[in-house]
C-alpha atoms as a PDB file:
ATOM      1  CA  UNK A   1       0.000   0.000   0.000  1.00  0.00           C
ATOM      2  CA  UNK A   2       0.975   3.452  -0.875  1.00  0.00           C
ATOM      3  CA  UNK A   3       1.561   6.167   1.378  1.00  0.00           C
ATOM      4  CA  UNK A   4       1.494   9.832   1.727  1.00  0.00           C
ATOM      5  CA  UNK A   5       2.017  12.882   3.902  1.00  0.00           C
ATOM      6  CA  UNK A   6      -0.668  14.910   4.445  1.00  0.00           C
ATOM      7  CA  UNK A   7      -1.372  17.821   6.517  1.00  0.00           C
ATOM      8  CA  UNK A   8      -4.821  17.455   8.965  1.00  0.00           C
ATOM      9  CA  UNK A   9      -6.512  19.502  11.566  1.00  0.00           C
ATOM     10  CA  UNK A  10      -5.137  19.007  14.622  1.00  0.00           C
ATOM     11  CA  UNK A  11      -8.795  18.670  16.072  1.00  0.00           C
ATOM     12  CA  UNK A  12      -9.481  15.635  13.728  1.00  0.00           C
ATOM     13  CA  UNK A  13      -6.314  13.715  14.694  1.00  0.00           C
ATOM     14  CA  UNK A  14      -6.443  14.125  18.548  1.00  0.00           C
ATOM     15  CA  UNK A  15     -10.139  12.949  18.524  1.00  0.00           C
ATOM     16  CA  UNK A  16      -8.712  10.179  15.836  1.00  0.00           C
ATOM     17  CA  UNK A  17      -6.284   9.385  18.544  1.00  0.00           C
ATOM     18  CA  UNK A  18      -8.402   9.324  21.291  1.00  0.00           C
ATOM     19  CA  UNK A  19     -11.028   6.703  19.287  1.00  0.00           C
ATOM     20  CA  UNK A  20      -8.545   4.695  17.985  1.00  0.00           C
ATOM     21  CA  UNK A  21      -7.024   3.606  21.358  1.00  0.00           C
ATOM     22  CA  UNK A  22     -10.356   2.917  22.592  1.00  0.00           C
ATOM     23  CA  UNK A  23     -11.445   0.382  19.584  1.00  0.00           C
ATOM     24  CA  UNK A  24      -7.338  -0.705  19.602  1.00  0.00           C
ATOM     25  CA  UNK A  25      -6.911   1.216  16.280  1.00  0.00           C
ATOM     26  CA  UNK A  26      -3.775   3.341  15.861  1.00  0.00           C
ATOM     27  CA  UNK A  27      -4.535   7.043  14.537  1.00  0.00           C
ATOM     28  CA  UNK A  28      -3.870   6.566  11.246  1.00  0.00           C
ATOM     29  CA  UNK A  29      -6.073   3.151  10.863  1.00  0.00           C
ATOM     30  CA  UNK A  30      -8.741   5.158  12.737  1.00  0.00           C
ATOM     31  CA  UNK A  31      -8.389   7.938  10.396  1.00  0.00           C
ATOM     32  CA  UNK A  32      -8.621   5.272   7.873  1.00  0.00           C
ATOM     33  CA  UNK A  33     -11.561   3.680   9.149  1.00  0.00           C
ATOM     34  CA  UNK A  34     -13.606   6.728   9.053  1.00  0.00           C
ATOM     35  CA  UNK A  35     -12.484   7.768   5.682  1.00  0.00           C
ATOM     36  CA  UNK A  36     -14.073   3.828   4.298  1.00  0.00           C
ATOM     37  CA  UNK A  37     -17.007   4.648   6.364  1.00  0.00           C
ATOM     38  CA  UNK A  38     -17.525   8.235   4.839  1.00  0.00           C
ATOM     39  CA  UNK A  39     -16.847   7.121   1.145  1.00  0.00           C
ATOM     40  CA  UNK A  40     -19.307   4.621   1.445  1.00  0.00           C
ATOM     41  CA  UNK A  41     -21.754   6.609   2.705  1.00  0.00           C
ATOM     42  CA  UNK A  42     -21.489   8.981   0.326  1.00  0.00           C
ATOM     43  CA  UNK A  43     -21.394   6.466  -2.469  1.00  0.00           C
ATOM     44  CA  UNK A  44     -24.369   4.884  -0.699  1.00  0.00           C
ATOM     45  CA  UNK A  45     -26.565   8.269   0.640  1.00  0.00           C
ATOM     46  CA  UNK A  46     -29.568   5.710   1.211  1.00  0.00           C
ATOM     47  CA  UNK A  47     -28.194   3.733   3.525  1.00  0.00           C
ATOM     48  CA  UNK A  48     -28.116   3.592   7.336  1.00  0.00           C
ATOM     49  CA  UNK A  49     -25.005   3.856   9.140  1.00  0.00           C
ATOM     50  CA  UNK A  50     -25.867   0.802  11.024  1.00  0.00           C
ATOM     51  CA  UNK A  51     -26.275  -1.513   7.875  1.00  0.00           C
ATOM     52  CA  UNK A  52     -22.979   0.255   6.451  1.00  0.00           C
ATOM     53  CA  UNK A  53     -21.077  -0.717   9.442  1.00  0.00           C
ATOM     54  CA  UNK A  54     -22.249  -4.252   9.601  1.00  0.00           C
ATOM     55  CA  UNK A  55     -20.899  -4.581   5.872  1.00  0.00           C
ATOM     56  CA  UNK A  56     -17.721  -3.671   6.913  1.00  0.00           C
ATOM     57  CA  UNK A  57     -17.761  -5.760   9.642  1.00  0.00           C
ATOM     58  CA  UNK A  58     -18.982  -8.933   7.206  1.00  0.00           C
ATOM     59  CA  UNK A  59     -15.971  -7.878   4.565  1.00  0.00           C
ATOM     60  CA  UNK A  60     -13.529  -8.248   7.473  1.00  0.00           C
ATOM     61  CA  UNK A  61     -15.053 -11.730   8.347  1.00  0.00           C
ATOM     62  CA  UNK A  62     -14.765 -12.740   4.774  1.00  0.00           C
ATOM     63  CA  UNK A  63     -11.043 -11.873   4.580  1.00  0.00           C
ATOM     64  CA  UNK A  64     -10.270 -13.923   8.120  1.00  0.00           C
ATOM     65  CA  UNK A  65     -12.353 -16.849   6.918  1.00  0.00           C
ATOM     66  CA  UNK A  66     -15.128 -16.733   9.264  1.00  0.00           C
ATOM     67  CA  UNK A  67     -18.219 -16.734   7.093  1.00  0.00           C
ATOM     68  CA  UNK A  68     -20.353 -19.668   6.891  1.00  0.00           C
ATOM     69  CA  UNK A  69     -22.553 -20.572   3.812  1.00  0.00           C
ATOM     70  CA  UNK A  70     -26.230 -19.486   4.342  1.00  0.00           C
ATOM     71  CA  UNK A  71     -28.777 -22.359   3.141  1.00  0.00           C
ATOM     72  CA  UNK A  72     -31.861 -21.271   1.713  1.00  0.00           C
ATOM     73  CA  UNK A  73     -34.187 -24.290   3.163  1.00  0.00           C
END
């Protein structure tokens, strides 16, 4: 992955910091996190937050392997 430098209010990163050591995130990966969630809410205006968080949730337990197939009985 690619990185850059890039200047942010000092505001955003100390509440970044602060939120990121309570959900075990460092700064940047909070920053991070609430750049995927504000991208897809923007790409998606429709949605709820709730239902865009629990697909980001779901894409992270596709990538560790923890899905189970759903049977449509």
């Amino acid at each position: 992955m690619a990185t850059a430098s890039i200047r942010l209010d000092q505001n955003l990163v100390e509440k970044a910091s602060i939120m990121g050591k309570a959900l075990n995130r460092s700064t940047p990966k909070q920053i991070e996190h609430w750049a995927k969630i504000g991208e897809m809410m923007e790409d998606n205006p429709d949605l709820p937050y709730e239902f865009v968080k629990q697909v980001i949730i779901s894409r992270a337990e596709k990538e560790a392997g923890k899905l189970e197939p759903y049977s449509f009985d």
